[in-house]
N, C-alpha and C. Protein backbone atom coordinates (compact mmCIF):
# COMPACT_ATOMS: atom_id res chain seq x y z
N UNK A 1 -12.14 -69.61 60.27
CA UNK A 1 -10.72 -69.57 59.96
C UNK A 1 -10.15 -70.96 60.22
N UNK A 2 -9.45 -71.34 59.48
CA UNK A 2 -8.79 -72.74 59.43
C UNK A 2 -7.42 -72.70 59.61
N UNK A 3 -6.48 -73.84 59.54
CA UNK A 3 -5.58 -74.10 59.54
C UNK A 3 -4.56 -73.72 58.63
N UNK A 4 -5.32 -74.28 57.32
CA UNK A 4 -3.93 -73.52 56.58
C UNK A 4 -4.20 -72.22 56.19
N UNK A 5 -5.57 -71.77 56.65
CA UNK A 5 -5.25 -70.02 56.25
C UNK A 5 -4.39 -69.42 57.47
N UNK A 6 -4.43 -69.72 58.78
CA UNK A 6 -3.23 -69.08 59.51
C UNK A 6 -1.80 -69.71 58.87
N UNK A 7 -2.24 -70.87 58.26
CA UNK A 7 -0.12 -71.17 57.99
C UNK A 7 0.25 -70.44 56.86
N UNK A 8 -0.81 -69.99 55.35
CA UNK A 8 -0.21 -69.48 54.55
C UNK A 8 0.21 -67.90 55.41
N UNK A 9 -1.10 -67.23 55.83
CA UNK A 9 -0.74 -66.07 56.44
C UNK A 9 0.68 -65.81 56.89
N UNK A 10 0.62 -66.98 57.96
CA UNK A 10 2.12 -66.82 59.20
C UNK A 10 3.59 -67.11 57.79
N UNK A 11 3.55 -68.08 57.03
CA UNK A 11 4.47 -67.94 56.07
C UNK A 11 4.86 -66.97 55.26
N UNK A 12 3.26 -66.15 54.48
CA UNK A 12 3.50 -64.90 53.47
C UNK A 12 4.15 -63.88 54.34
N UNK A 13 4.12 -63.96 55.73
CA UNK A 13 5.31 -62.89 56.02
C UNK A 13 6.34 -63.32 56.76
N UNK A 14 6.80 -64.78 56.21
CA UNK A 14 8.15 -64.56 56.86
C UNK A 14 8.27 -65.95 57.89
N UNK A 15 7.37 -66.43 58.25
CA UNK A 15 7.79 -67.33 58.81
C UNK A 15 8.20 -68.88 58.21
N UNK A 16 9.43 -69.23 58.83
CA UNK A 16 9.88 -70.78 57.62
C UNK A 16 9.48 -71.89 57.78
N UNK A 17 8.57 -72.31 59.09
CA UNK A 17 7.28 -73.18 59.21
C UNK A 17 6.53 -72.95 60.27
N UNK A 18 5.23 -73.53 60.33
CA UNK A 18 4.17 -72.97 61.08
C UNK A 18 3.90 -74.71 61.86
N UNK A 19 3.47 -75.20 62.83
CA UNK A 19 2.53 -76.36 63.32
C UNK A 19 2.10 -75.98 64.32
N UNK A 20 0.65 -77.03 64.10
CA UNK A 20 -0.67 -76.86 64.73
C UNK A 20 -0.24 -77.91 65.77
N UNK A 21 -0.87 -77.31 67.15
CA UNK A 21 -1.15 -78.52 68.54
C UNK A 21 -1.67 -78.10 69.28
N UNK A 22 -2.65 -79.27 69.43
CA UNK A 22 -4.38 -79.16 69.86
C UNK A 22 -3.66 -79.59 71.55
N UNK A 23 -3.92 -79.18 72.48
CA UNK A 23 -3.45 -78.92 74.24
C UNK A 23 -3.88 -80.21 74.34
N UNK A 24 -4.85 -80.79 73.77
CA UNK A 24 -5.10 -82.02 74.26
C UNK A 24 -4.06 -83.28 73.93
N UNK A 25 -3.05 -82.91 72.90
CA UNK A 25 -1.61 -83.78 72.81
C UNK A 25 -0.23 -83.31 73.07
N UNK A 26 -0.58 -81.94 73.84
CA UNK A 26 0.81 -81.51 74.11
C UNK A 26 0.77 -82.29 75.59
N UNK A 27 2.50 -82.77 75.73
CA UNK A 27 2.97 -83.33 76.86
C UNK A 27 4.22 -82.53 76.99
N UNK A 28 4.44 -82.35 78.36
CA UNK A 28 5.79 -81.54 78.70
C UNK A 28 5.65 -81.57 80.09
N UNK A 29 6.22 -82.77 80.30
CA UNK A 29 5.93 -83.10 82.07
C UNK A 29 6.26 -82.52 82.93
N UNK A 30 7.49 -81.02 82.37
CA UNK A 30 7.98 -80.43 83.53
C UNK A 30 7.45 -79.13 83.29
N UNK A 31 6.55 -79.01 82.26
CA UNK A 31 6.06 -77.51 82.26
C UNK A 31 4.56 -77.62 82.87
N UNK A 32 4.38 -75.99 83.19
CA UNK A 32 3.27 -76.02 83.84
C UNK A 32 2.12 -75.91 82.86
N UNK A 33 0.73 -76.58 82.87
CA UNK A 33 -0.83 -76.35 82.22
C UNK A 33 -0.89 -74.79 81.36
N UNK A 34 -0.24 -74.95 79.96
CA UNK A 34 -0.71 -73.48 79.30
C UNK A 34 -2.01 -72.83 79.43
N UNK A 35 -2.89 -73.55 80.04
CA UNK A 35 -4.13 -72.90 80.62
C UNK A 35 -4.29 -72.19 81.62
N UNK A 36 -3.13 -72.25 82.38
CA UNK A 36 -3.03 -71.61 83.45
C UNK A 36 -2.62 -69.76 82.97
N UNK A 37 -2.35 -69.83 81.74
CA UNK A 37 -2.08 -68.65 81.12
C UNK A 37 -2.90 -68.11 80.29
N UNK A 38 -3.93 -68.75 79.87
CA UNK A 38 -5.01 -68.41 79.10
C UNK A 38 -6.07 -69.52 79.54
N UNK A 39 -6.77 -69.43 80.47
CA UNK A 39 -7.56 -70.30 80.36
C UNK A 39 -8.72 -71.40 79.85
N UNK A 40 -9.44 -70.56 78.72
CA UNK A 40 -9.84 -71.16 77.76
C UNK A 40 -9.25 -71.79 76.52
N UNK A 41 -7.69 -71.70 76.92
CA UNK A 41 -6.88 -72.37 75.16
C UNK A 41 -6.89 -73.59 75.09
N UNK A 42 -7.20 -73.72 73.95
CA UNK A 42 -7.17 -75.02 73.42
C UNK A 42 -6.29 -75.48 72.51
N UNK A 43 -5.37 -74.38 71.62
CA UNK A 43 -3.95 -74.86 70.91
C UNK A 43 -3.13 -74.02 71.04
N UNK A 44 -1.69 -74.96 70.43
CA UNK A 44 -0.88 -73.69 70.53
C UNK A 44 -0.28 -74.11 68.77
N UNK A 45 0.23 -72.72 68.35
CA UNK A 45 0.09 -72.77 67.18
C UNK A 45 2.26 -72.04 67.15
N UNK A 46 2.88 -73.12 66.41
CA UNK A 46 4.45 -73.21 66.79
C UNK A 46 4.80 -72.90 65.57
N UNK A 47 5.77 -71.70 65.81
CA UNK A 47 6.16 -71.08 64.42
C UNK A 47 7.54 -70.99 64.74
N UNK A 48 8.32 -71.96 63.50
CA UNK A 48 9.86 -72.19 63.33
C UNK A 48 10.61 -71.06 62.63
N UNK A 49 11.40 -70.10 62.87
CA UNK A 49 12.23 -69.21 62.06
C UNK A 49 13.86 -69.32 61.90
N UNK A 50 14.22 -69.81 60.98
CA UNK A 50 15.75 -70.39 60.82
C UNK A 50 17.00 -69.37 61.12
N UNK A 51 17.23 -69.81 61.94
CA UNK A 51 18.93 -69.22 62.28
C UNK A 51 19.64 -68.25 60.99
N UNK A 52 20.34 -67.57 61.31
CA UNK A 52 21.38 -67.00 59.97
C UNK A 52 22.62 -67.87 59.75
N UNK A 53 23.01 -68.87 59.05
CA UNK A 53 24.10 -69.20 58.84
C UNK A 53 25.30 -68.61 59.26
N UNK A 54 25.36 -67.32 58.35
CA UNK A 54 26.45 -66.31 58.40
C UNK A 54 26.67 -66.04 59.90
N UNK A 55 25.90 -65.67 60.99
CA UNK A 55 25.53 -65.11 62.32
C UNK A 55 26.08 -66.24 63.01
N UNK A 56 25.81 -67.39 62.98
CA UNK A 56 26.31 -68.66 63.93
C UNK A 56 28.29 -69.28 63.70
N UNK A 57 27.90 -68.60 62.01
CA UNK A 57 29.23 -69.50 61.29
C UNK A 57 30.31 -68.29 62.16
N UNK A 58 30.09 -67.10 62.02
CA UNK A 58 30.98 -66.15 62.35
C UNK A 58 32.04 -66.59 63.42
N UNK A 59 33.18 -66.40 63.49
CA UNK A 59 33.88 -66.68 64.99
C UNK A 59 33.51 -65.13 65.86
N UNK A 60 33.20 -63.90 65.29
CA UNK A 60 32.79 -62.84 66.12
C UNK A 60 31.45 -62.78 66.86
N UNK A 61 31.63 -63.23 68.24
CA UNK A 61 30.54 -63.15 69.01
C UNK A 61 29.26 -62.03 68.47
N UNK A 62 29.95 -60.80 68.33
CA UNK A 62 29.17 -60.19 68.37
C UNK A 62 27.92 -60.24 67.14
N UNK A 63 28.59 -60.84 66.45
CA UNK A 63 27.41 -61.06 64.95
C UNK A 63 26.98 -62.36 65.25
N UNK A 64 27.48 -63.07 66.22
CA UNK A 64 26.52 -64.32 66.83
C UNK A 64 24.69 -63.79 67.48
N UNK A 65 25.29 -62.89 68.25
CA UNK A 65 23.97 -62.48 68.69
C UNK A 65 23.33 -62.10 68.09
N UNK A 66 23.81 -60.81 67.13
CA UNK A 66 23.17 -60.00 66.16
C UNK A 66 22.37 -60.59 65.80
N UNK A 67 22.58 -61.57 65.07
CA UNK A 67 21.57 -62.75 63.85
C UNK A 67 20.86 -63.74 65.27
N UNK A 68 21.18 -63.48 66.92
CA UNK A 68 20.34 -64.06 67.19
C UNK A 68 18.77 -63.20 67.61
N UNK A 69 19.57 -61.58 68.02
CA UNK A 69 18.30 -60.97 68.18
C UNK A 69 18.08 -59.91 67.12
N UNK A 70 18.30 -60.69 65.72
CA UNK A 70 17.27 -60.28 64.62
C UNK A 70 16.18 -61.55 64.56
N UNK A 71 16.61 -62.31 64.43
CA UNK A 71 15.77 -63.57 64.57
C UNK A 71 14.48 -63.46 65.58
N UNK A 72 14.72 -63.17 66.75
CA UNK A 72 13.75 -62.79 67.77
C UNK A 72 12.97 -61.56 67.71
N UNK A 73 13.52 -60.72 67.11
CA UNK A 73 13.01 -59.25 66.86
C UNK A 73 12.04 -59.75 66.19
N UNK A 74 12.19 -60.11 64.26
CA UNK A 74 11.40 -60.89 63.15
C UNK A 74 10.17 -61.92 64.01
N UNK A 75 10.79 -62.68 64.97
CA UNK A 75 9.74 -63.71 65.31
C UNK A 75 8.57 -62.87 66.00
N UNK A 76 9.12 -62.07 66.71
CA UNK A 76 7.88 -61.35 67.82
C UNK A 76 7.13 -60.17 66.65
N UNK A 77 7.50 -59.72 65.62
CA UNK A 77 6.14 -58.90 64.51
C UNK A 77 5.81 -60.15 64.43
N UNK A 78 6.12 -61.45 63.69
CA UNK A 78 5.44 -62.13 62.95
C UNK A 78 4.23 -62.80 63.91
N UNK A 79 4.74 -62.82 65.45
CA UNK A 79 3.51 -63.50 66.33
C UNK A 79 2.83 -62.55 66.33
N UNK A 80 3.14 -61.16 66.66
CA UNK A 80 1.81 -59.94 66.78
C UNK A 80 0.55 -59.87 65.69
N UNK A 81 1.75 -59.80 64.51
CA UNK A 81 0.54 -59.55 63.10
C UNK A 81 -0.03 -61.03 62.95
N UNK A 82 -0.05 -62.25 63.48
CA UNK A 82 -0.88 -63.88 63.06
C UNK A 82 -1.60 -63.70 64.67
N UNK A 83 -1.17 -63.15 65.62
CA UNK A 83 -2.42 -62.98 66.82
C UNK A 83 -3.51 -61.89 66.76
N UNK A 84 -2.72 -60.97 65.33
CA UNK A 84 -4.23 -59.64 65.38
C UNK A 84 -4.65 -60.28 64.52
N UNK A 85 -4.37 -61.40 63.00
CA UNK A 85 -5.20 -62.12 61.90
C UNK A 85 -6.26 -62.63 62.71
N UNK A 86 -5.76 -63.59 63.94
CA UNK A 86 -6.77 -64.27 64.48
C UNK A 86 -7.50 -63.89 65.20
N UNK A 87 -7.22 -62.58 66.32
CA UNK A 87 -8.17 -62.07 66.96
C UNK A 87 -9.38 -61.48 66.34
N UNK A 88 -8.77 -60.69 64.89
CA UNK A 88 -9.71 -59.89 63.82
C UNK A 88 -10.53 -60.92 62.98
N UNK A 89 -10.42 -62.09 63.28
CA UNK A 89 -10.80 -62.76 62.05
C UNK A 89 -11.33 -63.37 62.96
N UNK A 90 -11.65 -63.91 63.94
CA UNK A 90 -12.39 -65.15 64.79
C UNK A 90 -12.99 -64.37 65.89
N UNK A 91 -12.31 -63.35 66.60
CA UNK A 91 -13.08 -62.91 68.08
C UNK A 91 -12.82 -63.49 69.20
N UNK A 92 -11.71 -65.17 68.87
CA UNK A 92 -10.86 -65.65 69.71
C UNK A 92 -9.88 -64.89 69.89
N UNK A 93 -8.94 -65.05 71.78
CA UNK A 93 -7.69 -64.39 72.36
C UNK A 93 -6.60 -65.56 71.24
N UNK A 94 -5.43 -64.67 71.51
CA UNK A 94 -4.13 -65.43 71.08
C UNK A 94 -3.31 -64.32 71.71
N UNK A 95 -2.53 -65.57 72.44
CA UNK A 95 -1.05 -64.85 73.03
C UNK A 95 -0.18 -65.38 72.83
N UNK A 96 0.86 -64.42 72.61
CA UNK A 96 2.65 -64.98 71.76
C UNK A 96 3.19 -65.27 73.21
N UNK A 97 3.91 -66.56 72.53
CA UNK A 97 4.63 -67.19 73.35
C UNK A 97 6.17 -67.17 72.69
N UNK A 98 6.94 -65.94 73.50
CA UNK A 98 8.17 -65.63 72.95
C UNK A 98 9.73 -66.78 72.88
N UNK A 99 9.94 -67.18 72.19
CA UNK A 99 11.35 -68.01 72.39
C UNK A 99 11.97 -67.66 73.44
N UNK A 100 12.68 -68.72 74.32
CA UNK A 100 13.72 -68.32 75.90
C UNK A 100 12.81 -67.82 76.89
N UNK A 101 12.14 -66.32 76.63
CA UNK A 101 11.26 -65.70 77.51
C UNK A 101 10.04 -65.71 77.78
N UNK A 102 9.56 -65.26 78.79
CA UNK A 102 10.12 -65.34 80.40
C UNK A 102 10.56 -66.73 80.43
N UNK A 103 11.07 -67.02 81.85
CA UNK A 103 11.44 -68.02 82.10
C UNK A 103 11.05 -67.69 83.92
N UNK A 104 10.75 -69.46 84.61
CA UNK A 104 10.01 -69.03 85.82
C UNK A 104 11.69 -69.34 86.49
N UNK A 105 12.06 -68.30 86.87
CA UNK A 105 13.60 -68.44 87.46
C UNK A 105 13.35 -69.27 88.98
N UNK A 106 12.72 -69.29 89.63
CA UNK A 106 12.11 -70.31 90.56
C UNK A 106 11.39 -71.24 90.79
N UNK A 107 11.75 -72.01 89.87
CA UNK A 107 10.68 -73.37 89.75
C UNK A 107 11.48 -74.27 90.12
N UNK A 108 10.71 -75.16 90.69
CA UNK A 108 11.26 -76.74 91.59
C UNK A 108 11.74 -77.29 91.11
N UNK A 109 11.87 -77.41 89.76
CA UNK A 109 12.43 -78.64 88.87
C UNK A 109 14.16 -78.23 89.24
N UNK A 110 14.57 -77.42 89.97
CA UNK A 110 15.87 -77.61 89.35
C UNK A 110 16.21 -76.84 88.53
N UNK A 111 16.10 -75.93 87.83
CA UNK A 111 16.32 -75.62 86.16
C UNK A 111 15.50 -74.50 85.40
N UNK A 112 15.56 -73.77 84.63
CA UNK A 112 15.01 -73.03 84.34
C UNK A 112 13.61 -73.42 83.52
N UNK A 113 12.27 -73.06 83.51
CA UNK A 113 11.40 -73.63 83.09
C UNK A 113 10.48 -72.92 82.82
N UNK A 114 10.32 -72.82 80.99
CA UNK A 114 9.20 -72.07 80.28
C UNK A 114 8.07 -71.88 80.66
N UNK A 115 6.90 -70.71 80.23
CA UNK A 115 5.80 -70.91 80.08
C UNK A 115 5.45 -72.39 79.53
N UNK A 116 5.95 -72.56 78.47
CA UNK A 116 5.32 -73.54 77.23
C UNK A 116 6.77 -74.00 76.60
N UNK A 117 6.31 -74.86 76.78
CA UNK A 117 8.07 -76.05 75.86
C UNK A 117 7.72 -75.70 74.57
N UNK A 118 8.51 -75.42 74.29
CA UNK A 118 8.27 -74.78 72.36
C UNK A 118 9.06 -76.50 72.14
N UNK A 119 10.01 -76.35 72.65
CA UNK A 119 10.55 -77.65 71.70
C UNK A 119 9.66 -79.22 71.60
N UNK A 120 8.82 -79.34 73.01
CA UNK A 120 7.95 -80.21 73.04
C UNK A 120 6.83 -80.16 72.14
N UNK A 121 6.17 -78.44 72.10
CA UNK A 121 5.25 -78.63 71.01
C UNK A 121 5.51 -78.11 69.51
N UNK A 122 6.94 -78.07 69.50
CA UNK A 122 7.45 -78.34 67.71
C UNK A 122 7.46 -80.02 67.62
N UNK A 123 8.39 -80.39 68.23
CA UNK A 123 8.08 -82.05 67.71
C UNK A 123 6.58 -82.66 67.86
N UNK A 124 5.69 -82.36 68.75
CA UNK A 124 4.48 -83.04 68.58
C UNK A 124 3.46 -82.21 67.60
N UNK A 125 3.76 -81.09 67.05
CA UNK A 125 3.36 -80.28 66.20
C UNK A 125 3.50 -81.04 64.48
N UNK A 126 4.81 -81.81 64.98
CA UNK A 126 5.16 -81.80 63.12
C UNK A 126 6.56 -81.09 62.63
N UNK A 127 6.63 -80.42 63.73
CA UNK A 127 7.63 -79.23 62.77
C UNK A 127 9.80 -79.91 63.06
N UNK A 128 9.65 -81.50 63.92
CA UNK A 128 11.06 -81.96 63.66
C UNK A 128 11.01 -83.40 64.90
N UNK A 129 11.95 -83.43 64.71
CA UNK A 129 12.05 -84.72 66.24
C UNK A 129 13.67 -84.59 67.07
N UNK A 130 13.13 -84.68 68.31
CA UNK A 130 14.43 -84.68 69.00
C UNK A 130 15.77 -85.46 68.97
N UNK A 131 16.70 -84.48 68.54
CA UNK A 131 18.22 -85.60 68.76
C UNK A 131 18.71 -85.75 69.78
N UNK A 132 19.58 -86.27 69.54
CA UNK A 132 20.07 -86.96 70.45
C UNK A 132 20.92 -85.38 71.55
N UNK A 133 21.31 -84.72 71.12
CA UNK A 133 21.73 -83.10 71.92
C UNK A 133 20.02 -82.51 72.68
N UNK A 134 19.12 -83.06 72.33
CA UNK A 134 18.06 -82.73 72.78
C UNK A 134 17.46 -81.11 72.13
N UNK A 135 17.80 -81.12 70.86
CA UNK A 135 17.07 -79.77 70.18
C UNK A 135 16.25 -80.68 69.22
N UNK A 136 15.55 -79.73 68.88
CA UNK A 136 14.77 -80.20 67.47
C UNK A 136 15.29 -80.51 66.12
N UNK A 137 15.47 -81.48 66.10
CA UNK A 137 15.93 -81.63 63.88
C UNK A 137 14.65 -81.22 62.87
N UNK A 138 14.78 -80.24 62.37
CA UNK A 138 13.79 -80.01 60.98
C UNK A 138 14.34 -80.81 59.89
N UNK A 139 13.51 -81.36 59.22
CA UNK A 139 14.12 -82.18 57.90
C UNK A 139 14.83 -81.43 56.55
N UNK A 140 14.51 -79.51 56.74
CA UNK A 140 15.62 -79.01 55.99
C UNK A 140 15.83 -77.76 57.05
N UNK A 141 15.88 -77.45 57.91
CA UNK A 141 16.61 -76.31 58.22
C UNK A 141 17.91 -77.34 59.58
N UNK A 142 17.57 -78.15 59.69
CA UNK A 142 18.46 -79.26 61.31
C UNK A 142 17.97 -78.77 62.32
N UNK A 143 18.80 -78.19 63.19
CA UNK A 143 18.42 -77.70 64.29
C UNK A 143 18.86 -76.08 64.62
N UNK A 144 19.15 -75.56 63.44
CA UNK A 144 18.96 -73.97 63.24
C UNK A 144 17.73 -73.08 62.98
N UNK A 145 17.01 -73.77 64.34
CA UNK A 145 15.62 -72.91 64.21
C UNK A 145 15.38 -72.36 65.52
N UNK A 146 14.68 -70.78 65.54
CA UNK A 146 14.46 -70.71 66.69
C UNK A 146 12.40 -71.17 66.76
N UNK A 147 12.39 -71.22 68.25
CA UNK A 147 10.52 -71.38 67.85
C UNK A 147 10.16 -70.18 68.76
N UNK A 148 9.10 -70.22 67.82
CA UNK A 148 7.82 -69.38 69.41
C UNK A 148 6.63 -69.55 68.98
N UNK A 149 5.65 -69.62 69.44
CA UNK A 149 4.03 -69.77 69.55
C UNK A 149 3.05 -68.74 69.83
N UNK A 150 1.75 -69.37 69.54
CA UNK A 150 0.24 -68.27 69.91
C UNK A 150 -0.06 -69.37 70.59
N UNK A 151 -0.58 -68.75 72.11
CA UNK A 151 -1.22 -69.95 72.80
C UNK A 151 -3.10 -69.28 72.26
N UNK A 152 -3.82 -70.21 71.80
CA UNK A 152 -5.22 -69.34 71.32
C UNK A 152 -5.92 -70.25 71.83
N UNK A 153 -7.51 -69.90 71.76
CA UNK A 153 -8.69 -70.68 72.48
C UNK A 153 -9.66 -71.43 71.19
N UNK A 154 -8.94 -70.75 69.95
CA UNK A 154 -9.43 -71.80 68.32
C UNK A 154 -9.16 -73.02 68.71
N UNK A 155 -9.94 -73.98 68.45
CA UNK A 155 -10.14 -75.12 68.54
C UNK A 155 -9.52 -75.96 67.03
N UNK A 156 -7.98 -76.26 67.31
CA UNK A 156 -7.27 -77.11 65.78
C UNK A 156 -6.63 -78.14 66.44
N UNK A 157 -6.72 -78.60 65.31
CA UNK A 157 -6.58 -80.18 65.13
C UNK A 157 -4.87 -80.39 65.10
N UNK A 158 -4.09 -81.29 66.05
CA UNK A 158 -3.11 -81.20 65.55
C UNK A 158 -2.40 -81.57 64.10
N UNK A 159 -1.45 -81.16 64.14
CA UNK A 159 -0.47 -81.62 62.82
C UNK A 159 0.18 -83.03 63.84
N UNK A 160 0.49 -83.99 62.27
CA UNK A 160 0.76 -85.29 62.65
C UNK A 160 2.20 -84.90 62.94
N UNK A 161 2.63 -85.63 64.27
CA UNK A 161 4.39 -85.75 64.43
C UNK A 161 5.26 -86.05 63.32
């Protein structure tokens, strides 16, 4: 199994971009070793799903969220069904790495602090570069994306920044 057969997969249902990053170029100085969560992984595989316009534009809170936890609802099938492609198809683990959650509410840094920096391994993935607000810019969605990941033990190559 290759690369772009998990990206067409992860796209034909739904997801609005996919990037590859090989652990050996992810940096995220304040997060902890994603190996420590899977120990044999070797990538993590970062899947972008775009905001609702309508949901953000709204001045009613409540359709703010709505469109934020449809977005999250959509993201977590789309990691389940591209972690059973790969488990069924390779015999390698893959575990979803959910947007926001968990979060280690007691970590030293000060601050709340992911499993896995999605935003660190979208920009070193390919999938945007940090502005200056410190989110990700995609070159067509901006920074109306949410991310989440498969941390897996497949051995891929990253996508160029």
């Amino acid at each position: 199994m290759n690369k772009e057969e998990i990206r067409s997969f992860a796209l034909n249902r739904g997801a609005d971009a996919v990037g590859f990053l090989s652990l050996a170029d992810y940096k995220s100085p304040k997060s902890p070793d994603p190996r420590n969560w899977l120990p044999k992984a070797q990538s993590v595989i970062v899947f972008a799903h775009r905001m609702l316009d309508g949901a953000l534009d709204s001045e009613n809170p409540r359709f703010n969220i709505a469109g934020r936890m449809a977005v999250m609802d959509t993201s977590k099938a789309h990691l389940y069904q591209v972690a059973r492609f790969i488990e069924d198809g390779t015999g390698k683990p893959a575990s979803p790495v959910l947007s926001s959650y968990p979060l280690d509410m007691a970590a030293p840094t000060l601050g709340l602090v992911g499993d896995i920096s999605l935003r660190h391994a979208a920009v070193q993935s390919g999938l945007g570069v940090f502005g200056r607000h410190n989110l990700v810019i995609h070159p067509r969605f901006g920074s109306r994306l949410s991310f989440t990941g498969l941390l897996t033990e497949l051995t891929l190559e990253s996508d160029p920044p």
